[in-house]
N, C-alpha and C. Protein backbone atom coordinates (compact mmCIF):
# COMPACT_ATOMS: atom_id res chain seq x y z
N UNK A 1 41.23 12.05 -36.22
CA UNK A 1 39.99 11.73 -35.56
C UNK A 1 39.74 10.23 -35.69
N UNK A 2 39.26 9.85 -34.79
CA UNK A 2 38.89 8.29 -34.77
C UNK A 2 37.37 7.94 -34.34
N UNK A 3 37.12 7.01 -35.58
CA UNK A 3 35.57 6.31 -35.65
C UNK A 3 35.73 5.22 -35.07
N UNK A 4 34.21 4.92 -34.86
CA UNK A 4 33.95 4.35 -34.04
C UNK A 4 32.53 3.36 -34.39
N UNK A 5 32.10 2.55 -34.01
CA UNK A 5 31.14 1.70 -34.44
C UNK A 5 29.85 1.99 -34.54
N UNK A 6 29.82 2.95 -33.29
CA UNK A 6 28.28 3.97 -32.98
C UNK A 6 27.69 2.95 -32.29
N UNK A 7 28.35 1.51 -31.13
CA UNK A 7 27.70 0.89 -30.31
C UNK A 7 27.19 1.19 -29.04
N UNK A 8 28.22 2.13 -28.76
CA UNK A 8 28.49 2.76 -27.51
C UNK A 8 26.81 3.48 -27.15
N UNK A 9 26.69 4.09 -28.16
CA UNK A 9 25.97 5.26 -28.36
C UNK A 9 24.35 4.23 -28.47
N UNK A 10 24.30 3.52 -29.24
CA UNK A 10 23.26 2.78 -29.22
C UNK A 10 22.67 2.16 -28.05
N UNK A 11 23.98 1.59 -27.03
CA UNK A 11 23.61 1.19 -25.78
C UNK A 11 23.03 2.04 -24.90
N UNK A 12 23.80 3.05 -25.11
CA UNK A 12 23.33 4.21 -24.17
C UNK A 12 21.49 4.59 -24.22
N UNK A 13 21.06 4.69 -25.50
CA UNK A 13 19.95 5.58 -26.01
C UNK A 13 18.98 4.02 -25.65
N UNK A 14 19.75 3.05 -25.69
CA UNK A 14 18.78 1.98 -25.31
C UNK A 14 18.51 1.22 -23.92
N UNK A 15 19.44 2.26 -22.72
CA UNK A 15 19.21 2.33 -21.29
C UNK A 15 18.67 3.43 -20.89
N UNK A 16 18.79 4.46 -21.84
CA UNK A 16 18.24 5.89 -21.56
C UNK A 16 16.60 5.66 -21.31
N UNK A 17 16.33 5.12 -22.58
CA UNK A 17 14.74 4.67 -23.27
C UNK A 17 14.58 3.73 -22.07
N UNK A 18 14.73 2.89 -21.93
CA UNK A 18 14.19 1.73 -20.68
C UNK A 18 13.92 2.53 -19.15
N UNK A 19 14.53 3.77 -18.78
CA UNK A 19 14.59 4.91 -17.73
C UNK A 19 13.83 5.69 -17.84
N UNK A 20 12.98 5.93 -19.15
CA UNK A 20 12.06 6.99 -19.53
C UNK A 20 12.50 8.11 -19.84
N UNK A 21 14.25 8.01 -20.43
CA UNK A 21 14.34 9.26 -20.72
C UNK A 21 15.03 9.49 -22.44
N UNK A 22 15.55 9.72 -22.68
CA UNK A 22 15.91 10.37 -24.41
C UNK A 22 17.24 10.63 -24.76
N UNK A 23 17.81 10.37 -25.51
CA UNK A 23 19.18 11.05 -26.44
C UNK A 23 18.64 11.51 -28.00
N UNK A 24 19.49 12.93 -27.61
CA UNK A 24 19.24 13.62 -28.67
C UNK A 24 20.76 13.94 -29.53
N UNK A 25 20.51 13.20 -30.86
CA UNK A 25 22.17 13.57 -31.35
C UNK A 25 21.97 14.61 -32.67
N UNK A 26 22.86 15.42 -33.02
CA UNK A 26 22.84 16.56 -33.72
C UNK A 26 24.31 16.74 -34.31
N UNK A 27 24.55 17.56 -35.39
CA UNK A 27 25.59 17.65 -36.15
C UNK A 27 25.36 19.54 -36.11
N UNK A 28 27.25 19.91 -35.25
CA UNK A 28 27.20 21.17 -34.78
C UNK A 28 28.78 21.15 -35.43
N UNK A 29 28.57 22.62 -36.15
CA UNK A 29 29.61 23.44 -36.28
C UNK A 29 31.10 23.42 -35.65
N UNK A 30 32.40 23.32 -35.29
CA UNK A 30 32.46 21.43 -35.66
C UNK A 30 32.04 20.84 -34.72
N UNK A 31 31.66 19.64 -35.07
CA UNK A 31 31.73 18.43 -34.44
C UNK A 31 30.57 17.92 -34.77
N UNK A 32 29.71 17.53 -33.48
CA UNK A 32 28.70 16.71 -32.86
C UNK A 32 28.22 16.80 -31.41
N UNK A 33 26.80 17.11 -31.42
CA UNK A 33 26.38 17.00 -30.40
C UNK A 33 25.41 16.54 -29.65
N UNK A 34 25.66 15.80 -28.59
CA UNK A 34 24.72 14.65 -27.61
C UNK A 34 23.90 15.62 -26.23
N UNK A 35 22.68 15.07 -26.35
CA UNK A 35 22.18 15.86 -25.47
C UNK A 35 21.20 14.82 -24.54
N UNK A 36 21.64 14.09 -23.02
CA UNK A 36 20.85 13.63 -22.57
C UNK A 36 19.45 13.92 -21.58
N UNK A 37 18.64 13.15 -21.96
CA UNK A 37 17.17 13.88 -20.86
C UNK A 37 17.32 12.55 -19.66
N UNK A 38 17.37 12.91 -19.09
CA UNK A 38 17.32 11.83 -17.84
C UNK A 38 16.11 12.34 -16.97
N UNK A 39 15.08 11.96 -16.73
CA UNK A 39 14.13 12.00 -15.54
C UNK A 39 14.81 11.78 -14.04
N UNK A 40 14.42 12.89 -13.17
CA UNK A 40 14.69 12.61 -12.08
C UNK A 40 13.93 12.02 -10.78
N UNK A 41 12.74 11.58 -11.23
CA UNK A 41 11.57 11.06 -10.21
C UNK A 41 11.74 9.71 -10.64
């Protein structure tokens, strides 16, 4: 498995937020999981 800086992820949640919408990150049985809210109006 390969890590990673967690920039990617930061950018994202910080264009998400400027759109009015959300990232939700969670730790799942294995892995990890990302869940985006994007507004559609």
């Amino acid at each position: 498995m390969q890590e990673g800086s967690g920039l990617g992820l930061y950018i994202s949640k910080m264009l998400l937020e400027k759109m009015g919408g959300e990232i939700l990150c969670s730790n799942v049985t294995p892995g990890f999981q990302v869940s985006l809210m994007i507004p559609l109006d």
